[in-house]
N, C-alpha and C. Protein backbone atom coordinates (compact mmCIF):
# COMPACT_ATOMS: atom_id res chain seq x y z
N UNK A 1 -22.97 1.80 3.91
CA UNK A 1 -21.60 1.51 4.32
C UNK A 1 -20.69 2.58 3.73
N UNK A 2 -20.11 3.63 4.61
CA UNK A 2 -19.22 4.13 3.82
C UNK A 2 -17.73 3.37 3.49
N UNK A 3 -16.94 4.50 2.28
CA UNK A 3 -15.74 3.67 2.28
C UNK A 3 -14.54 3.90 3.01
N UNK A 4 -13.84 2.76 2.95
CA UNK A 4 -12.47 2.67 4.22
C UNK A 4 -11.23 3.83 3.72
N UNK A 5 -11.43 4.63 4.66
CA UNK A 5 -9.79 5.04 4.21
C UNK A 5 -8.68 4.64 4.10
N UNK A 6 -7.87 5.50 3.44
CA UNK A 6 -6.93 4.88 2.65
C UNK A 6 -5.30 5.79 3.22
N UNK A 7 -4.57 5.27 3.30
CA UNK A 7 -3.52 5.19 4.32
C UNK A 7 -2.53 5.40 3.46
N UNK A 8 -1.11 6.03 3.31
CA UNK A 8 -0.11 5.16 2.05
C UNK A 8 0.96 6.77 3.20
N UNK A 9 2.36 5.60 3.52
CA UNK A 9 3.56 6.21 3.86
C UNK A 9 4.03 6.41 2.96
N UNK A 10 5.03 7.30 2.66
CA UNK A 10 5.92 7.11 2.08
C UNK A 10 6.84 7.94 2.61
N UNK A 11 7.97 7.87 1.35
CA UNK A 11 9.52 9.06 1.36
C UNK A 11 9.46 9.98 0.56
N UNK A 12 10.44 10.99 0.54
CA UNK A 12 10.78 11.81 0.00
C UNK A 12 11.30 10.93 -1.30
N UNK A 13 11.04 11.48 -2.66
CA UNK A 13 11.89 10.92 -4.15
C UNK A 13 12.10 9.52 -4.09
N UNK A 14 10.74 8.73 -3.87
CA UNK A 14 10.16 7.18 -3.68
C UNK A 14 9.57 7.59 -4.88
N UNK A 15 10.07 6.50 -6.29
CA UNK A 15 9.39 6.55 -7.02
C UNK A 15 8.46 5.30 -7.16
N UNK A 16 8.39 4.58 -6.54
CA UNK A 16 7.33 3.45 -5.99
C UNK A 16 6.29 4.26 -4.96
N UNK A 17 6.71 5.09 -4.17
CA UNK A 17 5.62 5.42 -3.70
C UNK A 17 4.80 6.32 -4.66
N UNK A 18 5.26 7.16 -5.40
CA UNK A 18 4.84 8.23 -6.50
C UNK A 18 3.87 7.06 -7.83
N UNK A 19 4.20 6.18 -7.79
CA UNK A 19 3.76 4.98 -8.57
C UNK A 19 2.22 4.78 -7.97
N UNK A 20 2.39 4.23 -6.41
CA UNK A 20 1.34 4.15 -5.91
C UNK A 20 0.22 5.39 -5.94
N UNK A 21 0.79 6.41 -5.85
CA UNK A 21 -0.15 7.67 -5.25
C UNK A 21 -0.64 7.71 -6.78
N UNK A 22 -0.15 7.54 -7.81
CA UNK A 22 -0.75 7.98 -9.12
C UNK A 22 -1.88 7.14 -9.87
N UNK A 23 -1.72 5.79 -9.45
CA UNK A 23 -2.92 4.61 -9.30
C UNK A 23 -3.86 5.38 -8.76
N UNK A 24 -3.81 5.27 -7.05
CA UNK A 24 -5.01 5.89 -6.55
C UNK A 24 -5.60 6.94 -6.98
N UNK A 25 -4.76 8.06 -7.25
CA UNK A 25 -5.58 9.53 -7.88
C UNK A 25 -5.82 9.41 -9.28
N UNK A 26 -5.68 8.12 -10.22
CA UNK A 26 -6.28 7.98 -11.48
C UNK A 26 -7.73 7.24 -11.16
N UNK A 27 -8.01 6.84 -9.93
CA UNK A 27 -9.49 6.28 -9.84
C UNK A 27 -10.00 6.75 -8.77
N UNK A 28 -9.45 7.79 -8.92
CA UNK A 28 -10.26 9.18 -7.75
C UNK A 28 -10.11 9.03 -6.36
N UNK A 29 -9.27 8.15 -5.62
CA UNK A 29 -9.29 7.82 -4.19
C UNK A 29 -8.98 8.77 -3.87
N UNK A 30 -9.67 8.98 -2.14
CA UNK A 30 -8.70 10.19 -1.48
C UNK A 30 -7.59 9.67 -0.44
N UNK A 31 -7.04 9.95 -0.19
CA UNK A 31 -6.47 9.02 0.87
C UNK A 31 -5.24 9.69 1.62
N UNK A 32 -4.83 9.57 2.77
CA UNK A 32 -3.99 10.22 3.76
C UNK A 32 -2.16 9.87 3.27
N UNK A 33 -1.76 11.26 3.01
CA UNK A 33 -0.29 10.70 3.04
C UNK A 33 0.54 11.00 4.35
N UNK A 34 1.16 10.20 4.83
CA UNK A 34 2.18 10.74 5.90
C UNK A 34 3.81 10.30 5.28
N UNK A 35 4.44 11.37 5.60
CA UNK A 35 6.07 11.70 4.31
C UNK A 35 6.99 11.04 6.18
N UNK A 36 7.32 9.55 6.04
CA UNK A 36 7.96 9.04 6.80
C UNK A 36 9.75 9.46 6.56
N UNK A 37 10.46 10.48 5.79
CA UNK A 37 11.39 10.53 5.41
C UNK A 37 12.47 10.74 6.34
N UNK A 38 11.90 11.55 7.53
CA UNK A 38 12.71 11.52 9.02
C UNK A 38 12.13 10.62 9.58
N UNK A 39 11.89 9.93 9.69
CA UNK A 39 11.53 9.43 10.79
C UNK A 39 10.14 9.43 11.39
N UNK A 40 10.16 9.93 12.81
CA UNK A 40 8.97 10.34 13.44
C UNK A 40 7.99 9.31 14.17
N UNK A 41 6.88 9.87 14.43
CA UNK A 41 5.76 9.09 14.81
C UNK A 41 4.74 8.43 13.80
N UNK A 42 4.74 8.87 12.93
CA UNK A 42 4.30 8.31 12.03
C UNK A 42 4.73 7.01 11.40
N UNK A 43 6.33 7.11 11.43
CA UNK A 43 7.03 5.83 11.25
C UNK A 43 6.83 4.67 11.82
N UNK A 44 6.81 5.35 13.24
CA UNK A 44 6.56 4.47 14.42
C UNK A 44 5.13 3.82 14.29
N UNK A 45 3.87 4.42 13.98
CA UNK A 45 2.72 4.07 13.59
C UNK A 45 2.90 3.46 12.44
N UNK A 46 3.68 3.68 11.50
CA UNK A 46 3.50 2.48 10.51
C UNK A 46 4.13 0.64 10.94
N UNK A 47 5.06 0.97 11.67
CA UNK A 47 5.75 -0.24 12.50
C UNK A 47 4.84 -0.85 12.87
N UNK A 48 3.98 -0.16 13.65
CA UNK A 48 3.30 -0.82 14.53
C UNK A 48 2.06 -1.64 13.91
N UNK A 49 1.56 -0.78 12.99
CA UNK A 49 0.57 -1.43 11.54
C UNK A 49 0.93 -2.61 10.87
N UNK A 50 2.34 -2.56 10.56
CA UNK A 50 3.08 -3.25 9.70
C UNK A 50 4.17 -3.47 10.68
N UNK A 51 4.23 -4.46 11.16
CA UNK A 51 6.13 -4.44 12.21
C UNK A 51 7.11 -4.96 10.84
N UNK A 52 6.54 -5.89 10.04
CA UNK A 52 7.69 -6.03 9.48
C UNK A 52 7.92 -5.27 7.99
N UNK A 53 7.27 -4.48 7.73
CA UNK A 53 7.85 -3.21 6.72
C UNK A 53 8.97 -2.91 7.29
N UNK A 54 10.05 -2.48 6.11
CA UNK A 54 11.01 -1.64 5.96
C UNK A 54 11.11 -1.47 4.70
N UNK A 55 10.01 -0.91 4.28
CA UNK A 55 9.94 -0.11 2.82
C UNK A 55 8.98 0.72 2.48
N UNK A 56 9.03 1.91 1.41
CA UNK A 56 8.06 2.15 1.20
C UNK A 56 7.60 2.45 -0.31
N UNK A 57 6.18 2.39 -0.53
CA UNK A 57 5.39 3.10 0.26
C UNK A 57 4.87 2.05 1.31
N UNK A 58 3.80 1.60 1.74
CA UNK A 58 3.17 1.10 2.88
C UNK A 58 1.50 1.47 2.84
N UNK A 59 0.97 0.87 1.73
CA UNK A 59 -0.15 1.37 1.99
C UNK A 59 -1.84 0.39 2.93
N UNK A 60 -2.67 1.10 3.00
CA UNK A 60 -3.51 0.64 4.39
C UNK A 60 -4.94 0.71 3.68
N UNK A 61 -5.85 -0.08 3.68
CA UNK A 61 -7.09 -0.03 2.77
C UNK A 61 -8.31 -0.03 4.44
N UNK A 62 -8.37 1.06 4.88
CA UNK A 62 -9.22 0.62 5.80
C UNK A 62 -7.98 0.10 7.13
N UNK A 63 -8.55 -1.24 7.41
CA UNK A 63 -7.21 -2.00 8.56
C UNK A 63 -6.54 -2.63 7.88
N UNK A 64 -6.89 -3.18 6.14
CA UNK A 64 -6.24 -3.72 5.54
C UNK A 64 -4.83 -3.42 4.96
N UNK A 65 -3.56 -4.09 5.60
CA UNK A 65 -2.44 -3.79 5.11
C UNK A 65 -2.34 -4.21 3.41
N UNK A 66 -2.11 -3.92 2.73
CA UNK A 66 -1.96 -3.75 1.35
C UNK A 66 -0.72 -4.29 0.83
N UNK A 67 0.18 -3.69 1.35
CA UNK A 67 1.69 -3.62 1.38
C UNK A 67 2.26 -2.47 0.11
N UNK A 68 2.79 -2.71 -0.62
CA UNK A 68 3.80 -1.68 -1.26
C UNK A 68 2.70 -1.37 -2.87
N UNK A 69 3.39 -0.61 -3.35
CA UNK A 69 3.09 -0.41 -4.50
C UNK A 69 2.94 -1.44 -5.71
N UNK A 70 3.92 -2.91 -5.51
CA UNK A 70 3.75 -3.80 -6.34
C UNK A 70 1.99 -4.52 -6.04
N UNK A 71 2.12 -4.35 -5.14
CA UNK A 71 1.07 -5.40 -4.31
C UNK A 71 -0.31 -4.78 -4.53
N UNK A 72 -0.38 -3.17 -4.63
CA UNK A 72 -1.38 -2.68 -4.67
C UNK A 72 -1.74 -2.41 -6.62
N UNK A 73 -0.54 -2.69 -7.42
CA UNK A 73 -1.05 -2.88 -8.70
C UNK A 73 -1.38 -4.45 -9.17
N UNK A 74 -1.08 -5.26 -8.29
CA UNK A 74 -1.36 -6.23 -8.32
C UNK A 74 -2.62 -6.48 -8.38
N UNK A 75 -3.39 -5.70 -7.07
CA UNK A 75 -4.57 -5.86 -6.95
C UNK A 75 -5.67 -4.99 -8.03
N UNK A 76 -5.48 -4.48 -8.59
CA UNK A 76 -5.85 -3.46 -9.86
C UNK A 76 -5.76 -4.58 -10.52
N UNK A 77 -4.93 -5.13 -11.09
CA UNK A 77 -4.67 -5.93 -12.23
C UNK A 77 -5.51 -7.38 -12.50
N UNK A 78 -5.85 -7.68 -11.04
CA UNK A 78 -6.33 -8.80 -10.26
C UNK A 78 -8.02 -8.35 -10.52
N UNK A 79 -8.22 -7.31 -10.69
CA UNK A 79 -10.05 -6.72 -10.52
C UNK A 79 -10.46 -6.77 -9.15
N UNK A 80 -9.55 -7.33 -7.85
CA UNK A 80 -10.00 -6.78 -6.78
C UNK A 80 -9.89 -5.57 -5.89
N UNK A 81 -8.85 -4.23 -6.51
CA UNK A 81 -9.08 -3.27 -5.91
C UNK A 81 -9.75 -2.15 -5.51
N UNK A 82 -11.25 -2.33 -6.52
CA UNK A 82 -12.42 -1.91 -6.83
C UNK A 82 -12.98 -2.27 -5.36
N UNK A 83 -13.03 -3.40 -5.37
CA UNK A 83 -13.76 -4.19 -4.36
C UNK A 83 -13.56 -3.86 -2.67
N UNK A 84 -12.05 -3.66 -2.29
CA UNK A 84 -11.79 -2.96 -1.25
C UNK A 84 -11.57 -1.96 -1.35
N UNK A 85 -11.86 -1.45 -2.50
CA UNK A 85 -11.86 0.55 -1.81
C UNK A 85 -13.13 0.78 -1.48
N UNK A 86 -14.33 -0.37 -2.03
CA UNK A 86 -15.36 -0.16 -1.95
C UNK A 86 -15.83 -0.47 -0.32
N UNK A 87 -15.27 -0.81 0.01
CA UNK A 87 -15.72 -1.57 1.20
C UNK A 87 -16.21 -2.79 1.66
């Protein structure tokens, strides 16, 4: 089984998103950033992932919406974020 990629929007000088990205790259994840700060299609793809986000970061475990940076140290804290990065 490989593992699920890993998804995370954010903004420009989001220090919640900078929060999030520093979790993941302290336990080696790789994972896709897209910088939603104009706008764009990407935005639009996160809408559509998430319709009711309007924040960020926005992160994606696989299809799994995650949600923000609280949510994803939550799950660290919890001992289950091991578990879905794993697959």
């Amino acid at each position: 089984m490989s593992t699920p990629q890993v998804h995370i929007y954010t903004k420009f000088g989001c220090g919640y998103c900078y929060r999030a990205k520093r979790l993941l790259d302290q336990k080696g994840v790789e994972f896709s950033e897209f910088d939603i700060t104009l706008g764009g299609p990407k935005r639009d793809e996160m809408l559509q992932r998430a319709p009711d986000a309007r924040t960020v970061p926005q992160i994606f475990i696989g299809e799994t919406h995650i949600g923000g940076s609280d949510e994803l140290h939550a799950l660290e804290r919890d001992g289950k974020l091991d578990t879905l990065l794993a697959g």
